[in-house]
Protein backbone atom coordinates (compact mmCIF):
# COMPACT_ATOMS: atom_id res chain seq x y z
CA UNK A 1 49.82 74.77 192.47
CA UNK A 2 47.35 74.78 189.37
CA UNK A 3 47.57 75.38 185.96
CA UNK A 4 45.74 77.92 184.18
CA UNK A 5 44.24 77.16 180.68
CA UNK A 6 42.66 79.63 178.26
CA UNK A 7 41.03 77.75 175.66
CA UNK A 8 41.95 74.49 176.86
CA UNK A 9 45.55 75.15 176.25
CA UNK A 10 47.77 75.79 179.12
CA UNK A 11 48.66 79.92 179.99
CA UNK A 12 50.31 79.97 183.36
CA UNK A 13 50.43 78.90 186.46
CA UNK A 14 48.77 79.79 190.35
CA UNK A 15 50.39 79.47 193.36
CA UNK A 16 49.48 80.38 196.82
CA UNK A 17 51.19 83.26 198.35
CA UNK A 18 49.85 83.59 201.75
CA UNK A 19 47.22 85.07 202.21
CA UNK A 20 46.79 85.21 198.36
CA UNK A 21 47.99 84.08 195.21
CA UNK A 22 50.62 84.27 192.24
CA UNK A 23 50.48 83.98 188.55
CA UNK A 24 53.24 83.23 186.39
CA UNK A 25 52.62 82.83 182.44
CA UNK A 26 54.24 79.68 181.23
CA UNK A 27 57.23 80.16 178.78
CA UNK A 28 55.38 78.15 175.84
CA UNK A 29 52.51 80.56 176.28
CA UNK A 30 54.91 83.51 175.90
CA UNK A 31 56.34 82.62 172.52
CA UNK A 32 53.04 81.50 171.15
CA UNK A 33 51.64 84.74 169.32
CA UNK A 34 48.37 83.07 168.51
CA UNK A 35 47.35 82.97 172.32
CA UNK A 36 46.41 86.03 174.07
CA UNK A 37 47.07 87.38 176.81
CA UNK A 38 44.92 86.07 179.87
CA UNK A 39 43.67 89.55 180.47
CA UNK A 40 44.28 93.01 179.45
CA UNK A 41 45.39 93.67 183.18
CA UNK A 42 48.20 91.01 182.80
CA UNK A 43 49.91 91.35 179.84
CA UNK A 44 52.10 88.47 178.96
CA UNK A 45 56.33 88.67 180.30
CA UNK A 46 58.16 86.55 182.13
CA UNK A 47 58.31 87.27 185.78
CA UNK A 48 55.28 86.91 187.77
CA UNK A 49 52.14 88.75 188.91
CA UNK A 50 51.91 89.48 192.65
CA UNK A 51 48.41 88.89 194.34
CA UNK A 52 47.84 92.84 193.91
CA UNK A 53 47.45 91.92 190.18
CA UNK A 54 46.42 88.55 189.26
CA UNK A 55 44.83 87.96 192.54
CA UNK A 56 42.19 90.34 191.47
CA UNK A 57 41.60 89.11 188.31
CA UNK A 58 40.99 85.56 189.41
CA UNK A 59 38.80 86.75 192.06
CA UNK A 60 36.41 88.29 189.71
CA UNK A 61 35.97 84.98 188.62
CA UNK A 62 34.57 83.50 192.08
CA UNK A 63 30.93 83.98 193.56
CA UNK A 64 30.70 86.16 196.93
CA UNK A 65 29.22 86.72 200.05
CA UNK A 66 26.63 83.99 200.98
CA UNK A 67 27.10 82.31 197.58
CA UNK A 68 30.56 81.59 198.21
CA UNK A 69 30.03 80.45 201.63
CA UNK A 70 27.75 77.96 200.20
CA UNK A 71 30.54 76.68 197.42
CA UNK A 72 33.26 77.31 200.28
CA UNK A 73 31.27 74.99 202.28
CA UNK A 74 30.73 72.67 199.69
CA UNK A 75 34.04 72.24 198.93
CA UNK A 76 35.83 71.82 202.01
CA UNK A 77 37.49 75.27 201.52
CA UNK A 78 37.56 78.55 203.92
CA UNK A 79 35.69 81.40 202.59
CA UNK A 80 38.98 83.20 202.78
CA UNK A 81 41.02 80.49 200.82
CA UNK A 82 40.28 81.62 196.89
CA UNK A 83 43.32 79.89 195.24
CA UNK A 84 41.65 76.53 196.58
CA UNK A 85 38.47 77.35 195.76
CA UNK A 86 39.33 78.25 192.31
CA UNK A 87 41.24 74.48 192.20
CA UNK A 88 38.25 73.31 193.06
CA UNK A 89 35.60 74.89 190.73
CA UNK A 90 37.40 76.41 188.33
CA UNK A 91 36.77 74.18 185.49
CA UNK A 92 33.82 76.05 183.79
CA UNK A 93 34.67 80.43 184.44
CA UNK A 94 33.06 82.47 182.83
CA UNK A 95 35.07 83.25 179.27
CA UNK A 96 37.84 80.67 178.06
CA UNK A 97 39.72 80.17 181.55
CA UNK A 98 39.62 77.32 183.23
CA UNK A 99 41.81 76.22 186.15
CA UNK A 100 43.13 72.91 186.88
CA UNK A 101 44.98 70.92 190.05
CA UNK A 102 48.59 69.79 188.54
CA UNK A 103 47.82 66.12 187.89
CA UNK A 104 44.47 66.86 186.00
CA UNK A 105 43.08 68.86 182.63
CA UNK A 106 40.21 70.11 180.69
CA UNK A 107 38.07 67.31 179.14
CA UNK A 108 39.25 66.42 175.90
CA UNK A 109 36.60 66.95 172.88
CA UNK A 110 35.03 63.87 173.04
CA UNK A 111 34.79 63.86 176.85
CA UNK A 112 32.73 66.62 177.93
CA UNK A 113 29.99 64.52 179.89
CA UNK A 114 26.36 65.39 181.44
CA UNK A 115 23.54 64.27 184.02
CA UNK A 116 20.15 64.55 182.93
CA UNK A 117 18.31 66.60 185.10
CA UNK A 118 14.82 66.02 185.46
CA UNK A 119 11.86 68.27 186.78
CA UNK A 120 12.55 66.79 190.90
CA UNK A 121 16.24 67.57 190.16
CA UNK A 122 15.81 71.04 189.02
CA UNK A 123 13.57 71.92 191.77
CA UNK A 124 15.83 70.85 194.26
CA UNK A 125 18.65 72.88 193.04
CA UNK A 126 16.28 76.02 192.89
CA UNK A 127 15.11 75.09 196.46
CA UNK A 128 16.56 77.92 198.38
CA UNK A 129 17.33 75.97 201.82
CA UNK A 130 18.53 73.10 199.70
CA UNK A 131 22.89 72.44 199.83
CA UNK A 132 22.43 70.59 196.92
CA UNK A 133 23.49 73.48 194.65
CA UNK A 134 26.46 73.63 195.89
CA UNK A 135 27.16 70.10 195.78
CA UNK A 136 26.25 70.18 191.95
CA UNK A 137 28.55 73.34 191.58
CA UNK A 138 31.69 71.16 192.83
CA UNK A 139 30.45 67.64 190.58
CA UNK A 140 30.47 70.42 187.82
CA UNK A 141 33.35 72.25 188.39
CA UNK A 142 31.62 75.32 187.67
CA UNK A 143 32.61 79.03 188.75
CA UNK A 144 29.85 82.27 188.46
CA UNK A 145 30.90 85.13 189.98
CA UNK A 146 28.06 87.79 192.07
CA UNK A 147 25.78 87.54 194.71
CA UNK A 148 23.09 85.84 193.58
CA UNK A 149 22.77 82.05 193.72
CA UNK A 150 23.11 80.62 190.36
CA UNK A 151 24.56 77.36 188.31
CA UNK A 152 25.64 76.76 185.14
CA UNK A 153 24.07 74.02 183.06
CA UNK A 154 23.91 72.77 179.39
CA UNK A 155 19.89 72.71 177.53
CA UNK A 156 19.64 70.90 175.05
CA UNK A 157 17.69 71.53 171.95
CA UNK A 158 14.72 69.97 173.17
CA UNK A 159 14.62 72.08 176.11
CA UNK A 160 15.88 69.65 178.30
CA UNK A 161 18.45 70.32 181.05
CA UNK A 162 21.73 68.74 181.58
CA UNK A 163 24.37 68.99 184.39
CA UNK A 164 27.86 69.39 183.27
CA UNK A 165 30.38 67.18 184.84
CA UNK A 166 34.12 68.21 185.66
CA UNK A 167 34.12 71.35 183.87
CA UNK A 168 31.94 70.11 180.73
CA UNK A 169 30.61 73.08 178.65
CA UNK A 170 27.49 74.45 179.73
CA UNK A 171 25.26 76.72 177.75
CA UNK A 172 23.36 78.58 180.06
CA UNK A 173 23.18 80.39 183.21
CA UNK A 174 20.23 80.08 186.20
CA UNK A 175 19.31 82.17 188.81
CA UNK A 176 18.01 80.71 191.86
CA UNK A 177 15.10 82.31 193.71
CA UNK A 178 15.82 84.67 196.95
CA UNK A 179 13.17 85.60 199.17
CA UNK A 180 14.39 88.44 200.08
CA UNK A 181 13.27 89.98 196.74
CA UNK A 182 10.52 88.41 195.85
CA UNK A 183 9.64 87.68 191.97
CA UNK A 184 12.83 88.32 190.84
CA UNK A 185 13.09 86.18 188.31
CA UNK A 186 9.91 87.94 186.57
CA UNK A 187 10.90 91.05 187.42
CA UNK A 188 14.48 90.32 185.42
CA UNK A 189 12.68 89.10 182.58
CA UNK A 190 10.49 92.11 181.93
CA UNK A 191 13.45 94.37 182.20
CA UNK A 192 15.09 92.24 179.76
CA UNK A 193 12.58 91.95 177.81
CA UNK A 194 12.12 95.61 177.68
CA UNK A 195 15.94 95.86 176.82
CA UNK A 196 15.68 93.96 173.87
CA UNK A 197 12.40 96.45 172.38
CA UNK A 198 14.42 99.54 172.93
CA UNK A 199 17.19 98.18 170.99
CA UNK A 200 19.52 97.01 173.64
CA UNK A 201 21.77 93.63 172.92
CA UNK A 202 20.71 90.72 175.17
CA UNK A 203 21.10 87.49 175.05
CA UNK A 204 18.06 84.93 174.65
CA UNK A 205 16.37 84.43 177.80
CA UNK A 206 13.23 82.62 179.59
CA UNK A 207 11.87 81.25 183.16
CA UNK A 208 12.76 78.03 184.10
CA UNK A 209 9.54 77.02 185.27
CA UNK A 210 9.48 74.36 188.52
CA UNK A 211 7.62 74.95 191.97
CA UNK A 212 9.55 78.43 191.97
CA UNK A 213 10.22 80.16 188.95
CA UNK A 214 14.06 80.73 188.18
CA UNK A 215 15.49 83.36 185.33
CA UNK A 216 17.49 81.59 182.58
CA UNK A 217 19.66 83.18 180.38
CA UNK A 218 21.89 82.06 177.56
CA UNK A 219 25.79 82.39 177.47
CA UNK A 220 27.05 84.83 175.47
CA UNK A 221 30.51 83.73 175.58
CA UNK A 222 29.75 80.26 174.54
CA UNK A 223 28.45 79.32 170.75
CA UNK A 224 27.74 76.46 168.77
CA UNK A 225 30.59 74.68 167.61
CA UNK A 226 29.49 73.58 164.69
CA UNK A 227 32.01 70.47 164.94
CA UNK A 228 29.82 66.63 165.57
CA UNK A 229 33.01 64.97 166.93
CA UNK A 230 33.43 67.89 169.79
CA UNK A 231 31.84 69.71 172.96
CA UNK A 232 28.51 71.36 172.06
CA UNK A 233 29.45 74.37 172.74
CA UNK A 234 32.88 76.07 172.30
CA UNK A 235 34.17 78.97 174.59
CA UNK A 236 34.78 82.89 173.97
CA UNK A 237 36.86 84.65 176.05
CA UNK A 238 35.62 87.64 178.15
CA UNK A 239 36.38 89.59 180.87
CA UNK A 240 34.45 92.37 183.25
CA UNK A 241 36.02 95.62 183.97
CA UNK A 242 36.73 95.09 187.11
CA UNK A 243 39.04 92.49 185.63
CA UNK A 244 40.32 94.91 183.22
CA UNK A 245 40.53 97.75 185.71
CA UNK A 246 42.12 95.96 188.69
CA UNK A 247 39.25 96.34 190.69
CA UNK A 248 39.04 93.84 193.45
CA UNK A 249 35.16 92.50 193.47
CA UNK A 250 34.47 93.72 196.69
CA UNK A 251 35.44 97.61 195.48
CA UNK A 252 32.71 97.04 192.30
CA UNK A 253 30.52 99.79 193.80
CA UNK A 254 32.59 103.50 192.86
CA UNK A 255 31.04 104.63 196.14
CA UNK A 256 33.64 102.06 197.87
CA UNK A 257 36.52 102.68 195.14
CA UNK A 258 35.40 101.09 192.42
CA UNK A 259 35.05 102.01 188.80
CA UNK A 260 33.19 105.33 187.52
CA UNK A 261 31.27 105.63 184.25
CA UNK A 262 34.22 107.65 183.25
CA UNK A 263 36.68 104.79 183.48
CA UNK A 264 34.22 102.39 181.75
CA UNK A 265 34.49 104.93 178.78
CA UNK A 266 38.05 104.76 178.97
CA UNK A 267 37.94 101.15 178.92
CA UNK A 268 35.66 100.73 175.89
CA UNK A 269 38.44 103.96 173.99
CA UNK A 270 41.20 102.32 175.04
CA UNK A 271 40.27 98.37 173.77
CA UNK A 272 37.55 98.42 171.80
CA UNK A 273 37.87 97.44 168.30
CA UNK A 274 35.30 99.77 167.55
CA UNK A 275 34.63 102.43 169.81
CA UNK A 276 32.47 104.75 167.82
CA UNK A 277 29.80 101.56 167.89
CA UNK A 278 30.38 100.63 171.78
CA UNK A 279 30.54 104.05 173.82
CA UNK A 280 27.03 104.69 171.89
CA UNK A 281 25.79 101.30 173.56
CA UNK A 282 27.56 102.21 176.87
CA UNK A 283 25.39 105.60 176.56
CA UNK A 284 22.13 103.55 175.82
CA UNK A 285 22.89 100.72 178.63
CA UNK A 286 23.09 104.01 181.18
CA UNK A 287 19.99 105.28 180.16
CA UNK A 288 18.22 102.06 179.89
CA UNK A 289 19.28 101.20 184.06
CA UNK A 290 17.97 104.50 184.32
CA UNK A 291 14.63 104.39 183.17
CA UNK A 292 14.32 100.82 184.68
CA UNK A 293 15.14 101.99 188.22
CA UNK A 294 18.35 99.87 188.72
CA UNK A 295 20.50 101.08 190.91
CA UNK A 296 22.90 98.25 190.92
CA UNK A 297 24.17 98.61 187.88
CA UNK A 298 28.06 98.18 188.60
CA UNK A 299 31.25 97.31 186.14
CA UNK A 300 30.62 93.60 186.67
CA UNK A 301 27.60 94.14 184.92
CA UNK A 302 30.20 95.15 181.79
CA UNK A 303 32.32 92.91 179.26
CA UNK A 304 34.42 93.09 176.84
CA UNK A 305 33.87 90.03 174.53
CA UNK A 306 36.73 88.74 172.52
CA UNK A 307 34.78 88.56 168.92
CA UNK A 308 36.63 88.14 165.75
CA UNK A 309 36.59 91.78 165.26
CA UNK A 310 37.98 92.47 167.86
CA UNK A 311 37.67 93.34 171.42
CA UNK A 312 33.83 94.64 171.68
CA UNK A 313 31.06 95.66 174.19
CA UNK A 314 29.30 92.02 174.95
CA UNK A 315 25.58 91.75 175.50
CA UNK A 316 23.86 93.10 178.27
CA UNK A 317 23.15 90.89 181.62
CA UNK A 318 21.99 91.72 185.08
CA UNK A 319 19.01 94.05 183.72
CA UNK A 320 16.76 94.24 187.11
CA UNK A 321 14.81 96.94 188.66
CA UNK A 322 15.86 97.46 192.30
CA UNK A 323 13.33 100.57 193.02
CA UNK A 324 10.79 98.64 193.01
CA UNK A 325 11.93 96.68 196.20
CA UNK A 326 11.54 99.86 198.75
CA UNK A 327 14.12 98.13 201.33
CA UNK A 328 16.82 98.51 198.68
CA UNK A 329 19.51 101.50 198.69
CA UNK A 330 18.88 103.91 196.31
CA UNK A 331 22.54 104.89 195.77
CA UNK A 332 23.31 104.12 192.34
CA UNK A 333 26.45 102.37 191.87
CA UNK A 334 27.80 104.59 189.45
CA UNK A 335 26.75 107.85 189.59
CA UNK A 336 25.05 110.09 186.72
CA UNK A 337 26.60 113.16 186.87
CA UNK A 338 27.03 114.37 190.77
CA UNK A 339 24.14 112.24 191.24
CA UNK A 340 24.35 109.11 193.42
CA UNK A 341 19.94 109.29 193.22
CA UNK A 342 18.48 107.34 191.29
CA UNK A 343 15.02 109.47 191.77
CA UNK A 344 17.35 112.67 191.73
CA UNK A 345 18.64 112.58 188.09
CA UNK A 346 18.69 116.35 187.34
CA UNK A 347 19.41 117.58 183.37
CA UNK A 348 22.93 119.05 185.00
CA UNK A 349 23.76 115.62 185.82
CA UNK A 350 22.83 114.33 182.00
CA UNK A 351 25.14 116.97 180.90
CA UNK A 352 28.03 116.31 183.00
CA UNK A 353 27.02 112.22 182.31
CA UNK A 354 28.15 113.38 178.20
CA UNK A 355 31.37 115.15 179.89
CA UNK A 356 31.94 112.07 181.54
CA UNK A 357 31.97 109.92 178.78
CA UNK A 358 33.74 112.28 176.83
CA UNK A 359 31.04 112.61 173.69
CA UNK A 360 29.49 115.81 173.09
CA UNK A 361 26.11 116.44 174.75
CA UNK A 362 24.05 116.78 171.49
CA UNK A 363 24.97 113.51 170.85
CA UNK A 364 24.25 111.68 174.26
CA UNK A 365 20.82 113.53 174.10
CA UNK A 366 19.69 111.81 171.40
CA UNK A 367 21.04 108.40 172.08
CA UNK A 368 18.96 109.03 175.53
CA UNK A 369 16.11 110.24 173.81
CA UNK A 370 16.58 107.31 171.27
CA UNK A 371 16.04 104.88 174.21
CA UNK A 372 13.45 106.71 175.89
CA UNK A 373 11.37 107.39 172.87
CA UNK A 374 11.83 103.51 172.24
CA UNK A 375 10.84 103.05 176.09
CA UNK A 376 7.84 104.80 175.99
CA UNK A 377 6.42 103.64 172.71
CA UNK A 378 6.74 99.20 174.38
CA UNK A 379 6.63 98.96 177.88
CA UNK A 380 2.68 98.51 177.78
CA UNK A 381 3.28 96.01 174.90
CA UNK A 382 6.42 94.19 176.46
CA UNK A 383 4.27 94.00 180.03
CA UNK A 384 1.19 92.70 177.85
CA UNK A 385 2.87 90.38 176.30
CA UNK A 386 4.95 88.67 179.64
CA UNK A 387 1.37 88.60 181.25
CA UNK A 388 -0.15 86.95 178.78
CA UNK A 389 2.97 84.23 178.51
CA UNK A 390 3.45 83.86 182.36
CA UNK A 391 0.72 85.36 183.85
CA UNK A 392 0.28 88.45 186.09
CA UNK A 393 2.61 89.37 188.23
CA UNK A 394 2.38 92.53 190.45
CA UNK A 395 6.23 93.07 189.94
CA UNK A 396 5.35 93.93 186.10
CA UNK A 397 2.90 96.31 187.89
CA UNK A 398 5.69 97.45 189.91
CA UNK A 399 8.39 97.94 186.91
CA UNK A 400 5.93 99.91 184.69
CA UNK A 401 5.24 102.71 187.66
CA UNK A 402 9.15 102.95 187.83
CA UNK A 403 9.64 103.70 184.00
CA UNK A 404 6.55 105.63 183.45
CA UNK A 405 8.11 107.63 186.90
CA UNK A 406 12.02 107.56 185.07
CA UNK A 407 10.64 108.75 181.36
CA UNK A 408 9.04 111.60 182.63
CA UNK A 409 11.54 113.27 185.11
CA UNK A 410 13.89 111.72 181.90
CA UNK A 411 11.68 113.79 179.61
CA UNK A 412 12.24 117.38 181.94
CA UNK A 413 15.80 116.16 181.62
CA UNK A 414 16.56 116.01 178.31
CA UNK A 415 14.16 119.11 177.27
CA UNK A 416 16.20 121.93 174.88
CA UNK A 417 15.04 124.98 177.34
């Protein structure tokens, strides 16, 4: 049994059912109106949630495929076994949960402790053969969900990197290199950059520069807090919308059951403090993977962030172009339209996109045109300006071609006759 936390006060408890697992909110949590609910797909009541439910919410919080074999491994757990895995890394998830074995807790404010990492150490977590991230995932206590190999660490100020220890705040979030796409890491950081000069939210981002380069990006659900005497950082809560949906991670892909751009709409109606500012964004962040070429653009790659406001559309992570590896499927994982192509976008297919969505189509033209115009006017200035900070690359080569491809079939798309 473990006990759930959601900003470091106690929500609920799991349990192993089987196979799977069992949440229960505790009855303090209930009658306390100033904590939330853990999600919006388990509201708060007395009797429990059945694996169906909360089973998929807390796997959304764990990594997959050959990333969780590697934590699995790491941690003396079967691949299969996600209530102990979560025991065992579930310190640091991504939002406010954390997850706790009965006889232990979060760090209290004065406790949240690091290791210095220096250049060797960071290098040997990037090292793709090395075990020794997932070793430094279970001293952390640290839980990232997707495919991609990745740890959560704290920077300080000066640049310098820390390790968190037993679920210490981190700050930031780094991706470690894959052969099997090569110069990913510069090919994420041109797309983001390129997100942030047509007016897409991102967080702050760099290259983590060692014998391979690694992609860094900074937390959006963790801030300053602004308090000496505390952690560094203090936590926001968040969720995907596969969370929110009831989507088990394995189904992200609508192609295999998962979530449509029509039920991310619905999702950002529905919650959304502000929905005439977020399904705008949504519109933009479709167009944007477009133009890009990135076909993996799924509903883990979308949050709601729990702001003061209100629930609202969080920053945008995950920006990559997959067309420019040619081994990589082309089916998009949510489809424009009746498109699945993402070199088969036809202007039918922007046009049922707006009926999608549920926004009128002289609207979603110019938010698409808004991004493209924006597109077309900084790509040669954002790929300038990454060559001239990290050098050439021939991925920025590669990215270009795609959007130069993308604006004009976008162009044909989005023309009035």
């Amino acid at each position: 049994m473990y006990t759930v936390y959601l900003y470091d006060r106690p929500i609920g408890i799991i349990e192993r059912r089987g196979t799977g697992l069992r949440f229960t909110y505790a009855a303090r949590a209930l009658s306390d109106g100033a904590l939330p609910a853990l999600s919006l797909s388990l509201p708060k009541r007395a009797e429990p949630y059945a694996d169906r439910k909360a089973g998929v919410f807390f796997r959304n919080l764990l990594p997959e495929h050959a990333y969780r074999r590697l934590i699995s491994a790491a941690a003396g757990a079967t691949v299969d076994d996600s209530t102990a895995l979560l025991g065992a890394i579930g310190g640091e998830c991504p939002g406010a949960v954390s997850i706790w074995p009965e006889d232990q807790a979060p760090p209290p404010p004065t406790r949240h402790e690091y290791q210095h990492l220096g250049t060797e150490d960071l290098e040997q977590l990037l090292e793709p053969a090395s075990p020794r991230l997932g070793d430094a995932v279970l001293r952390g206590r640290l839980s990232l969900p997707g495919v991609q190999h990745k740890i959560a660490l704290f920077r300080d100020d000066d640049g310098a990197w820390r390790l968190p220890l037993r679920g210490a705040v981190t700050s930031h979030i780094v991706k470690r290199p894959t052969d099997d796409y090569p110069n990913l890491a510069e090919n994420e950081l041109v797309c983001t950059a390129l997100a942030r000069a047509t007016g897409l939210g991102v967080p702050d981002w760099g290259l983590v520069t060692a014998t391979r380069r690694a992609f860094c990006i900074e937390r959006f659900d963790r801030v300053p807090s602004g308090d000496p005497a505390g952690p560094p950082r203090r936590k926001l809560h968040q969720e995907d919308f596969c969370q929110i949906l009831s989507v088990k991670p394995e189904m992200k892909y609508q192609a295999e059951g998962g979530p449509g751009l029509r039920h991310c709409a619905d999702v950002i109606r529905e919650h959304c403090a502000v929905p005439a500012v977020d399904l705008p964004a949504l519109v933009k962040w479709v167009g944007f993977n477009y133009l890009i070429g990135n076909a993996d653009a799924h509903a883990k790659n979308l949050a709601l962030l729990y702001a003061e406001r209100g629930l609202q559309l969080s920053p945008h992570y995950d920006l990559v172009s997959t067309e420019v590896y040619p081994h990589v499927e082309r089916a998009m994982a949510m489809k424009i339209g009746s498109s699945w192509d993402i070199r088969n976008v036809q202007k039918s297919d922007w046009r049922r996109f707006a009926g999608m969505v549920r926004l009128p189509w002289s609207n979603v033209r110019t938010l698409l045109s808004e991004v493209a115009d924006a597109m077309a006017s900084t790509v040669a200035p954002v790929v300038e300006q990454q060559e001239d900070q990290v050098g050439t690359n021939p991925i920025f080569d590669g990215v270009r071609h795609v959007v130069d491809r993308h604006l004009q079939q976008m162009g044909r798309g989005l023309a009035k006759r």
